[in-house]
Protein backbone atom coordinates (compact mmCIF):
# COMPACT_ATOMS: atom_id res chain seq x y z
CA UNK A 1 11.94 4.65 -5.74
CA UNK A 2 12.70 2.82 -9.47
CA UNK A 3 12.42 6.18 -11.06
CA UNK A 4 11.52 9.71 -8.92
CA UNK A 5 9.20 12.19 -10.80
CA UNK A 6 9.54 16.04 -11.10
CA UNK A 7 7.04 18.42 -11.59
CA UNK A 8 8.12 21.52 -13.96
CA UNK A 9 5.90 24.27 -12.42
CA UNK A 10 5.72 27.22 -14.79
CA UNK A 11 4.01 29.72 -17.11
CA UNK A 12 6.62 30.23 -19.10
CA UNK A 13 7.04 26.84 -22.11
CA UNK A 14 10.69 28.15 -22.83
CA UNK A 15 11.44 27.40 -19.18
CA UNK A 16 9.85 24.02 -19.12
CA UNK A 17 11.07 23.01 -22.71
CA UNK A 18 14.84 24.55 -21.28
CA UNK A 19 14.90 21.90 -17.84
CA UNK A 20 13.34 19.35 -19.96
CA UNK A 21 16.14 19.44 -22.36
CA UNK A 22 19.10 19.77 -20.18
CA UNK A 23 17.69 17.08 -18.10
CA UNK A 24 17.62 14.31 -21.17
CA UNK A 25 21.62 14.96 -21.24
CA UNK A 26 22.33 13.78 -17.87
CA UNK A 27 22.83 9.45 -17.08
CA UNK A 28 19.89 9.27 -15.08
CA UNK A 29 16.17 10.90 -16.01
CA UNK A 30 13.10 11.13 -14.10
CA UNK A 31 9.84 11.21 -15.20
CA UNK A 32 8.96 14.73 -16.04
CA UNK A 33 5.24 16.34 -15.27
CA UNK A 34 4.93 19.78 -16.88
CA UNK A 35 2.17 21.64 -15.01
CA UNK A 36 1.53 25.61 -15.54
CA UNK A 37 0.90 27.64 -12.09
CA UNK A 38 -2.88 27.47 -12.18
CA UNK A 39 -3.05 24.06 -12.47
CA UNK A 40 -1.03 23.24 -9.13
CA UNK A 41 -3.67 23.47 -6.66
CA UNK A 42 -4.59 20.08 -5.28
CA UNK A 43 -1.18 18.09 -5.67
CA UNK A 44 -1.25 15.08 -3.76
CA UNK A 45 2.55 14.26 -2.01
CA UNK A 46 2.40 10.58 -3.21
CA UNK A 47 2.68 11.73 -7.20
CA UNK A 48 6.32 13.58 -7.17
CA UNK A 49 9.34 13.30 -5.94
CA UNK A 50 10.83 16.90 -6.44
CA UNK A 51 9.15 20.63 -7.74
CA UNK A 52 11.01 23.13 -9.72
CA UNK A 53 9.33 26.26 -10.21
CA UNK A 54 10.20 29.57 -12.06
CA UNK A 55 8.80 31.89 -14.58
CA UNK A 56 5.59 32.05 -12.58
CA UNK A 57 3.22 34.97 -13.15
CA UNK A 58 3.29 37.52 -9.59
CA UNK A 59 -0.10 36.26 -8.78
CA UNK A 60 0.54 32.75 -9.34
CA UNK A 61 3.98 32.46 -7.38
CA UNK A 62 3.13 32.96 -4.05
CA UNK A 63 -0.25 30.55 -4.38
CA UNK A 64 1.78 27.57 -5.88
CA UNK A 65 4.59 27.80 -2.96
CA UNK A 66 1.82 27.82 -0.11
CA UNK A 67 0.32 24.97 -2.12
CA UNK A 68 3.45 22.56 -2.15
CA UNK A 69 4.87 23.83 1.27
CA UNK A 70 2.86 21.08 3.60
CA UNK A 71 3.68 18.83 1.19
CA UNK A 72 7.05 17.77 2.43
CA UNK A 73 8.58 17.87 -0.65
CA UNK A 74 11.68 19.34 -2.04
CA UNK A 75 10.87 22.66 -3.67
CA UNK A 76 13.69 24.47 -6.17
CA UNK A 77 12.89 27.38 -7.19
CA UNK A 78 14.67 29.05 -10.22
CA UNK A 79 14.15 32.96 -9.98
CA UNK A 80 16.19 36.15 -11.82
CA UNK A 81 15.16 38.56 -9.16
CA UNK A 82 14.85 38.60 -5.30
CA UNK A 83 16.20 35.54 -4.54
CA UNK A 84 16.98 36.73 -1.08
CA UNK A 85 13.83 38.10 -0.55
CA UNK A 86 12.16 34.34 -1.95
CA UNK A 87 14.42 32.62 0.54
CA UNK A 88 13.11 35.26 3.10
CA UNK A 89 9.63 34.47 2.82
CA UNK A 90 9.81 30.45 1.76
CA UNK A 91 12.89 29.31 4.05
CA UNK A 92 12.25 26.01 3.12
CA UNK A 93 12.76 25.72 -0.51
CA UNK A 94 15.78 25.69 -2.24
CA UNK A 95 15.99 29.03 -4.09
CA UNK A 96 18.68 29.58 -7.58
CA UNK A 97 19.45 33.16 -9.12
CA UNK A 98 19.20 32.02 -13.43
CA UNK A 99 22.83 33.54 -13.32
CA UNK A 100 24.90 32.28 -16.13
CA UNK A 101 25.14 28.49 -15.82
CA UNK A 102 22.25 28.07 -13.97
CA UNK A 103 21.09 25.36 -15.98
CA UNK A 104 23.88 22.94 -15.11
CA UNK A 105 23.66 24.19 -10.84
CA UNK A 106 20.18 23.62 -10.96
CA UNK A 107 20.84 19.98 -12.41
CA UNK A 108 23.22 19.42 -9.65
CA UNK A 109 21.19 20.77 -6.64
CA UNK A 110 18.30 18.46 -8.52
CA UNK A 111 20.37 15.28 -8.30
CA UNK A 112 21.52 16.27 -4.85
CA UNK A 113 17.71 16.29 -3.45
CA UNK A 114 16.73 13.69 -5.58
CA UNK A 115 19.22 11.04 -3.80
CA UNK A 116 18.46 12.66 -0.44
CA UNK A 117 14.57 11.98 -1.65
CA UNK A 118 15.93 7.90 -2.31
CA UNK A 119 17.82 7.36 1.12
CA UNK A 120 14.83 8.65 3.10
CA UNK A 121 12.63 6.75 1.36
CA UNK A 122 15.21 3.72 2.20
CA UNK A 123 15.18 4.61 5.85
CA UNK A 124 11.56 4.59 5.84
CA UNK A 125 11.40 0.97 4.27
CA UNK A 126 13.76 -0.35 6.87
CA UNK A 127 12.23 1.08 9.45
CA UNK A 128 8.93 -0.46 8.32
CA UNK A 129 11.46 -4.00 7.58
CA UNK A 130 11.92 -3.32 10.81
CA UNK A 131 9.17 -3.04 12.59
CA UNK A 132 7.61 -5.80 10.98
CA UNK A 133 10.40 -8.19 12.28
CA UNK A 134 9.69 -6.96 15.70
CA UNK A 135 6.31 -8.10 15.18
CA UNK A 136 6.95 -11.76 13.85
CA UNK A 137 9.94 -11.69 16.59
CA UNK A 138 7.48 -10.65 19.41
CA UNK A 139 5.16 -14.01 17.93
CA UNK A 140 8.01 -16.08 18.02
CA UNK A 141 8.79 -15.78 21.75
CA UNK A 142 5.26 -15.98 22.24
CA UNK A 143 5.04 -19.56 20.60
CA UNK A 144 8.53 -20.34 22.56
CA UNK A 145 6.73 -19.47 25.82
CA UNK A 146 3.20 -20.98 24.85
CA UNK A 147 4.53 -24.54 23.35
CA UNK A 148 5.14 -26.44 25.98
CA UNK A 149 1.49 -25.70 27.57
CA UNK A 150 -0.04 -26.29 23.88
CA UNK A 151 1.59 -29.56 23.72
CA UNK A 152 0.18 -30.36 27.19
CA UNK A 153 -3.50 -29.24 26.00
CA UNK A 154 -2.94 -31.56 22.75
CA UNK A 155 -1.66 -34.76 24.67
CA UNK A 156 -4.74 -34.61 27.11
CA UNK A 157 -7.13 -33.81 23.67
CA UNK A 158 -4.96 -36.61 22.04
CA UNK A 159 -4.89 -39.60 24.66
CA UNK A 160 -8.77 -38.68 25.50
CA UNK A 161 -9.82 -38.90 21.94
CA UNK A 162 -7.78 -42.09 22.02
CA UNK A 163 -9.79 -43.82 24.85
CA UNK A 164 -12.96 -43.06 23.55
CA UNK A 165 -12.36 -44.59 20.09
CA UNK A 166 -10.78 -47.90 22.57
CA UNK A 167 -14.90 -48.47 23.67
CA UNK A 168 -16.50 -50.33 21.40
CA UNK A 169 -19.94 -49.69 20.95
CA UNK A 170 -20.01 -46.36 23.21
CA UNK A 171 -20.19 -44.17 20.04
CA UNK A 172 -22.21 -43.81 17.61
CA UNK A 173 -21.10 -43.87 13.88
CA UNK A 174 -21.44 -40.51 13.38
CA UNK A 175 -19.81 -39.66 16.92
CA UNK A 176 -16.58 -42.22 15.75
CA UNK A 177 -16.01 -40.08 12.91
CA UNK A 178 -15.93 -36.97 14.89
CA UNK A 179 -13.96 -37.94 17.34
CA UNK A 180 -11.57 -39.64 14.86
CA UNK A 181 -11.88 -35.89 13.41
CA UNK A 182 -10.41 -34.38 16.44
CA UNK A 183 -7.75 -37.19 17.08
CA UNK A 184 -6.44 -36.58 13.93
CA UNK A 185 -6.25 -32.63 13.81
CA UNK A 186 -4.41 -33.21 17.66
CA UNK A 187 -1.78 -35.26 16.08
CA UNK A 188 -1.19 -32.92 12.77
CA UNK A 189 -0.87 -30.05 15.46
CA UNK A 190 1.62 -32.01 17.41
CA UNK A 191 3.72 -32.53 14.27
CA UNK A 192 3.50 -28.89 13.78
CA UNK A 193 5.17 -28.02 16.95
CA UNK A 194 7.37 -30.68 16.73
CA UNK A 195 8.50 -29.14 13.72
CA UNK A 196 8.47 -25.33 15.43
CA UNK A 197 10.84 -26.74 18.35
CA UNK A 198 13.12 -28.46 15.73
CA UNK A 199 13.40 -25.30 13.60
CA UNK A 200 14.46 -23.60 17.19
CA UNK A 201 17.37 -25.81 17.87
CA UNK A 202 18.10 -25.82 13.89
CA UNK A 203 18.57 -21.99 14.54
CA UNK A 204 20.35 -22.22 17.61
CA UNK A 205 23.06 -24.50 16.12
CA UNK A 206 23.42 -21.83 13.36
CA UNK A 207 23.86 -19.11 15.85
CA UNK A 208 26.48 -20.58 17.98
CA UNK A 209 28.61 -21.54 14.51
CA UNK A 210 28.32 -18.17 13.54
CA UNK A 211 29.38 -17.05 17.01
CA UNK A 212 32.36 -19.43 16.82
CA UNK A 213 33.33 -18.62 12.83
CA UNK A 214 33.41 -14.56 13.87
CA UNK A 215 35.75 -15.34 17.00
CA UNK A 216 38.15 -17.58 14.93
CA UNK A 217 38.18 -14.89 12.06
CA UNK A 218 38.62 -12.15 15.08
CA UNK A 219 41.50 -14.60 16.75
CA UNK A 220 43.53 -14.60 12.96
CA UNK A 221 42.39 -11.30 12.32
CA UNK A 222 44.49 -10.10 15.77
CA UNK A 223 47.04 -12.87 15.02
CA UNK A 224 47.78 -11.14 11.65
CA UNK A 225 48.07 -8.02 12.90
């Protein structure tokens, strides 16, 4: 997330134009979306990071919460009456009296939920990292297992191919070139698992090094101490 977005939910411009404002004084600033309470009705999860509603007409208040509830968002909501009774009814957002200074603690509470917004997003991306890995890992093993009984296939594909070009005449032109075809494509395979099982023991050295480095640095490490 380069740069999160925040929708300003509100009826009232002075409340917009007031977070808007105190926002451009801070190091880091979103991208701002202004929206008035009729307009947030279909708000799609993927186009903001955070909502921050107040000075929402009575009709319109209770519509726009139920509308970004299931989106999984983080919801502040700035009111100067009933806060209690808000956080009653909508457990789930984050509800701030406008007490004196309420400006600068909704900034704060802000930040805080937009960096909570930027590590789950982070977990999400190495968990997809991860699974991907797990993926090319699970291929891996699978060529480890396989290789042995592909080079087998290729050798009989390879010395076969071989004979038949040793017969003179038994071919046709046309038949030559095809089987020269399949000769050839048997030994660039070969060289490509050739290559695999030298990257494997390429690897392996690594991994044993790296073994050894971490118990020297372990051995002086305890030596030191």
């Amino acid at each position: 997330m380069d740069q999160p977005t925040v929708l300003i939910i509100s009826d009232d411009p002075e409340f917009s134009r007031a977070i808007s404002a105190r926002w451009q004084m801070e190091r880091s600033v979103p991208a701002l979306t202004l929206m008035s309470g009729d307009l947030c009705q279909d708000l799609y999860p993927d186009t903001f990071d955070l909502a921050v509603v107040g000075a929402l007409r009575p009709a319109a208040f209770d519509s726009v919460l139920r509308v970004l509830g299931p989106t999984g968002k983080s919801v502040l909501v700035a009111c100067d009456a009933n806060a209690q009774q808000v956080r009653g009814k909508y457990p789930a957002a984050l509800v701030l009296r406008q007490d004196e200074g309420w400006l600068d603690a909704l900034m704060l509470v802000a930040s805080e939920a937009l960096r909570r917004c930027q590590a789950v997003e982070r977990a999400c991306h190495a968990e997809r990292a991860n699974k991907a890995l797990d993926r090319e890992a699970t291929l891996g093993r699978y060529m480890l297992e396989m290789r042995h009984t592909m080079n087998n296939a290729l050798t009989s594909v390879l010395g076969n191919s071989e004979l038949l070009l040793l017969e003179p005449g038994l071919l046709s032109a046309a038949g030559r070139s095809q089987i020269e075809t399949i000769r050839n494509m048997a030994v660039r395979m070969h060289e490509i698992l050739q290559r695999f099982s030298s990257i494997e023991k390429e690897m392996s050295v690594v991994e044993k090094q790296a073994e050894k480095d971490a118990k020297i640095t372990s051995q002086a490490a305890a030596a030191a101490s």
